[in-house]
C-alpha atoms as a PDB file:
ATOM      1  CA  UNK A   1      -5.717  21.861  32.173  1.00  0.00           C
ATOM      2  CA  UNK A   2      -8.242  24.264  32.148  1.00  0.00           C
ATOM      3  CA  UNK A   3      -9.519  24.664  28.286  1.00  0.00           C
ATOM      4  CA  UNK A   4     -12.520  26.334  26.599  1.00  0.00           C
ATOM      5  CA  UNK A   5     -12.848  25.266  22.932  1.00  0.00           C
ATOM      6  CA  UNK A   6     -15.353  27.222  20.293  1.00  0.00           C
ATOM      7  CA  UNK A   7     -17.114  25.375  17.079  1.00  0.00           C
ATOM      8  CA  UNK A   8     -19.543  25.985  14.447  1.00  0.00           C
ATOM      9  CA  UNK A   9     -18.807  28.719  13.315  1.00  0.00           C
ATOM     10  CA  UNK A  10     -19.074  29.050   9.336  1.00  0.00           C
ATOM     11  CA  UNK A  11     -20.287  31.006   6.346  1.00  0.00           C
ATOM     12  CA  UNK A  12     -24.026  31.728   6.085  1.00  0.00           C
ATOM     13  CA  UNK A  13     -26.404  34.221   4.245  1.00  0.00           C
ATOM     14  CA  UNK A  14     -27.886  37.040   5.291  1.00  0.00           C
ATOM     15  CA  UNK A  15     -30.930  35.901   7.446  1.00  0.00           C
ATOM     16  CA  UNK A  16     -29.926  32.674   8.569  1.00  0.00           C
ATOM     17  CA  UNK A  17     -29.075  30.746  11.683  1.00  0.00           C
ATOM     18  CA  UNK A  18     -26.020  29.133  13.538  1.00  0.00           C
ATOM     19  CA  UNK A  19     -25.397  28.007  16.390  1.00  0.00           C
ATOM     20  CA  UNK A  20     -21.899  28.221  18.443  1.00  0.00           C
ATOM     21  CA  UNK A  21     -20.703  25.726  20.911  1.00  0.00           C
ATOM     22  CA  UNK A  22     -18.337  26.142  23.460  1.00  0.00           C
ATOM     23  CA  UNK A  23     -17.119  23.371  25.487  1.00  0.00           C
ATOM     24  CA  UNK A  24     -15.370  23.728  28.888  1.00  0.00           C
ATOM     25  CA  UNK A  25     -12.715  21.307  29.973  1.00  0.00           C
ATOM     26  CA  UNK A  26     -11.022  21.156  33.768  1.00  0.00           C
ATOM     27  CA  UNK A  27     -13.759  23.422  35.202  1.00  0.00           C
ATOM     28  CA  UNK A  28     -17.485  23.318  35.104  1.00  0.00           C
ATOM     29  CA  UNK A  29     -19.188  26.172  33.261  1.00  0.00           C
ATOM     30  CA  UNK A  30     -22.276  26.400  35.380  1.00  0.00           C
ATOM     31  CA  UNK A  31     -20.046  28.022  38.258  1.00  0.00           C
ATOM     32  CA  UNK A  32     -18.933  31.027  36.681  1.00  0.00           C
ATOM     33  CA  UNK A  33     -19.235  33.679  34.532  1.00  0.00           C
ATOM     34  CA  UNK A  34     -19.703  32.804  30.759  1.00  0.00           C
ATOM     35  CA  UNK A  35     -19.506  35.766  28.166  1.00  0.00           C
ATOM     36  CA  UNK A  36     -19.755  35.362  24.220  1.00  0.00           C
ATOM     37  CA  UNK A  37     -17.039  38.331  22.912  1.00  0.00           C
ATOM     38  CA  UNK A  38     -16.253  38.853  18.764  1.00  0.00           C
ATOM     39  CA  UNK A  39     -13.814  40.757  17.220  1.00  0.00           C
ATOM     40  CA  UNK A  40     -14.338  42.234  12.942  1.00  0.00           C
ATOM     41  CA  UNK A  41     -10.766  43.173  11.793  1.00  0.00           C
ATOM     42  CA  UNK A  42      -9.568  46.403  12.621  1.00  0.00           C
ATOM     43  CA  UNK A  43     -12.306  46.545  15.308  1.00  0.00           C
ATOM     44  CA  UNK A  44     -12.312  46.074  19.420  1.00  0.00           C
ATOM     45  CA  UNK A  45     -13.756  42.605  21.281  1.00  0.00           C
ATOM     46  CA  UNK A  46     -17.028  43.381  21.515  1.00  0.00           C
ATOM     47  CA  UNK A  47     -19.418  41.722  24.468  1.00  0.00           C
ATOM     48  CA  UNK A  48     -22.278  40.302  22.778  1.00  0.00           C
ATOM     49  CA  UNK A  49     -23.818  37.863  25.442  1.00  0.00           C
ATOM     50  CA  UNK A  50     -23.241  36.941  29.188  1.00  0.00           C
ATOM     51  CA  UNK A  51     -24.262  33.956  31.316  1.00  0.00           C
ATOM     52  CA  UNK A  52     -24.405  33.797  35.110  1.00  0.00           C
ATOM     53  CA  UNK A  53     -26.479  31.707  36.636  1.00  0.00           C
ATOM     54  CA  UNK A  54     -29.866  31.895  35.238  1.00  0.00           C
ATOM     55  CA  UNK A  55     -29.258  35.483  34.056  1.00  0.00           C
ATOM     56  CA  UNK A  56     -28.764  36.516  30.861  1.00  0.00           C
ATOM     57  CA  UNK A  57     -27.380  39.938  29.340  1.00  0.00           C
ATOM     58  CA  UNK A  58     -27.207  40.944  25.498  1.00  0.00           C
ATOM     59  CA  UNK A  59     -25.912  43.958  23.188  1.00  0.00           C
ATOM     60  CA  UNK A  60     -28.710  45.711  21.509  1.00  0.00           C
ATOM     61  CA  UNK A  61     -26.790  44.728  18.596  1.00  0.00           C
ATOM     62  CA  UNK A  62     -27.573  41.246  19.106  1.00  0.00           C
ATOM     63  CA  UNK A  63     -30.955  41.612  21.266  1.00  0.00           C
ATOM     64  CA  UNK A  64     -33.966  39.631  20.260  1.00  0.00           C
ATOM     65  CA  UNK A  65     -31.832  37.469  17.745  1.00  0.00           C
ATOM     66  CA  UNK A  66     -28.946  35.983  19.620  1.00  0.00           C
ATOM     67  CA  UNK A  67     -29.614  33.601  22.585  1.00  0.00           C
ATOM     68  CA  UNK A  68     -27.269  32.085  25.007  1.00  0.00           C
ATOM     69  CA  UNK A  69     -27.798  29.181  26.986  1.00  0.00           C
ATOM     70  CA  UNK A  70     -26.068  26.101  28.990  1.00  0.00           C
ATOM     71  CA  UNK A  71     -26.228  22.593  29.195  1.00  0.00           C
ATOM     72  CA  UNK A  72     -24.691  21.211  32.498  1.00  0.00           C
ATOM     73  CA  UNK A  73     -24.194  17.594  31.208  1.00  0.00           C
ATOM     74  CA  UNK A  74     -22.084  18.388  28.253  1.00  0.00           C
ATOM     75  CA  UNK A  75     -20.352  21.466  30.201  1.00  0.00           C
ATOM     76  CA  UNK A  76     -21.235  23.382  27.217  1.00  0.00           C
ATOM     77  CA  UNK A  77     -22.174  26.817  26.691  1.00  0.00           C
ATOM     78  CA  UNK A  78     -24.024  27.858  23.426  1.00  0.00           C
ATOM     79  CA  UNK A  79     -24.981  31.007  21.358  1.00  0.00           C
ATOM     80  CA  UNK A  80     -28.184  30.248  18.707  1.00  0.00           C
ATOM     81  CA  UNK A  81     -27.948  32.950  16.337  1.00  0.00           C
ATOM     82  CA  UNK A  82     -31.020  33.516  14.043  1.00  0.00           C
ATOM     83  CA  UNK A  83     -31.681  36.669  11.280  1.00  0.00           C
ATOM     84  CA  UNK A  84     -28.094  37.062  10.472  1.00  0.00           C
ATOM     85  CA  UNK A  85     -26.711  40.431   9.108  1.00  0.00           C
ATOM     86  CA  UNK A  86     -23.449  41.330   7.362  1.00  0.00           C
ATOM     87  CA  UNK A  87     -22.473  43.345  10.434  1.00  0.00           C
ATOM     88  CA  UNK A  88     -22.288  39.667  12.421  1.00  0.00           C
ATOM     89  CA  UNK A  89     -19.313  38.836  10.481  1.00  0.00           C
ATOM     90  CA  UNK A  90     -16.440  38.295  13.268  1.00  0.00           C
ATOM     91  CA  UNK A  91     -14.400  35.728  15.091  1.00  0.00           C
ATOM     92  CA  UNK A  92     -16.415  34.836  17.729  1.00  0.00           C
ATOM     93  CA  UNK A  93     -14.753  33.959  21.323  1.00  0.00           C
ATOM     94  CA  UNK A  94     -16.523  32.183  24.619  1.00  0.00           C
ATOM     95  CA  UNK A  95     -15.077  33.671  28.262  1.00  0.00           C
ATOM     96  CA  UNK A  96     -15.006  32.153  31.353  1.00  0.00           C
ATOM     97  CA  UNK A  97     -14.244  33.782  34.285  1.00  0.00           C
ATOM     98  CA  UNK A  98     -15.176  33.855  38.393  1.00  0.00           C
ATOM     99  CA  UNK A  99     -14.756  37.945  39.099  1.00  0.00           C
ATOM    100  CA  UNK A 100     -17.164  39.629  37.068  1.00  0.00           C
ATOM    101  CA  UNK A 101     -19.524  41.520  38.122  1.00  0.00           C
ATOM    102  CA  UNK A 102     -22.619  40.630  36.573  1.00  0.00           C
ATOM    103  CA  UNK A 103     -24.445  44.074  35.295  1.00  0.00           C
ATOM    104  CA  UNK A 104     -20.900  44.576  33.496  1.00  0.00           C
ATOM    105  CA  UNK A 105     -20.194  41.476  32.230  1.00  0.00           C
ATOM    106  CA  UNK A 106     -20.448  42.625  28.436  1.00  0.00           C
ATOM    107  CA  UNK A 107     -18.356  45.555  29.301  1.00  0.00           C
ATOM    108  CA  UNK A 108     -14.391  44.548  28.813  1.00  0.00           C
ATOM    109  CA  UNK A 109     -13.194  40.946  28.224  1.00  0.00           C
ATOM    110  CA  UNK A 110     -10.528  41.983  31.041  1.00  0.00           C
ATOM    111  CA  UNK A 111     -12.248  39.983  33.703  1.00  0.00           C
ATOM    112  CA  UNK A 112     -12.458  36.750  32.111  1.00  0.00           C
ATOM    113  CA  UNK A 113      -9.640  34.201  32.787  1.00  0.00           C
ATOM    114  CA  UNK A 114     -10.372  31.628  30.289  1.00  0.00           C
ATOM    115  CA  UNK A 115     -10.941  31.899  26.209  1.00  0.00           C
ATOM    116  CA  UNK A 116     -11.084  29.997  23.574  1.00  0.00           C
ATOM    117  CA  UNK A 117      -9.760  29.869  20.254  1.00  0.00           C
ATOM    118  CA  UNK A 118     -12.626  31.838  18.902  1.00  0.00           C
ATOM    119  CA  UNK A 119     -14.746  30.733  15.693  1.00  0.00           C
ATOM    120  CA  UNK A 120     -15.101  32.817  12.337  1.00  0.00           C
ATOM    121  CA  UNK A 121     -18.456  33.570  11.269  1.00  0.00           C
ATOM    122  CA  UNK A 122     -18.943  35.072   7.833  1.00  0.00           C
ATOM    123  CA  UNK A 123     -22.617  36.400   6.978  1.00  0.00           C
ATOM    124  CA  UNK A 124     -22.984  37.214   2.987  1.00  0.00           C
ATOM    125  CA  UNK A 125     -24.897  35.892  -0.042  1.00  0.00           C
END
């Protein structure tokens, strides 16, 4: 069964750091398309952060504080984030998905196959 579970997730202040995990199960991450999404209440799925390869693509919402990254032995798929704002707060979602074309791959969760549950993150003092 082909399964992509989120964690860490959790409340933080203003200007500090998590780190989100997403671990793939009945595929291997490292040969497809990887995509960090959130979604604030009353608000779209934003793309924050793709993975393809060794490429990497951010939101300039997100750019120069967020990081995404893999490690092939635990099939995992991460997202550091450091300087936290209030604007951050969401429920945060890892994609997976073959068809995606790279230089779009923050534009529309519609070409990713897989999700996971998602992870809240709450930002405030």
């Amino acid at each position: 069964q082909l399964q992509l579970v989120e964690s860490g997730g959790g409340l933080v202040q203003p200007g500090g750091s998590l780190r989100l995990s997403c671990a793939a199960s009945g595929f291997t991450l490292d040969s497809t398309h990887v995509a960090w999404f959130r979604q604030a209440p009353g608000k779209a799925r934003e793309g924050i952060a793709c993975l393809s390869g060794s490429a990497t693509k951010y939101a300039d919402s997100v750019k120069g504080r967020f990081t995404v990254s893999r490690d092939t032995t635990r099939n995992t798929v991460y997202l550091q984030m450091n300087d936290l704002k209030s604007d951050d707060t969401s429920v945060y979602y890892c994609g997976a998905g073959e068809n995606v074309v790279f230089p779009r791959c923050l534009a529309s969760a519609g070409p990713y196959d897989h999700w996971g549950q998602g992870t809240q993150v709450t930002v405030s003092s």
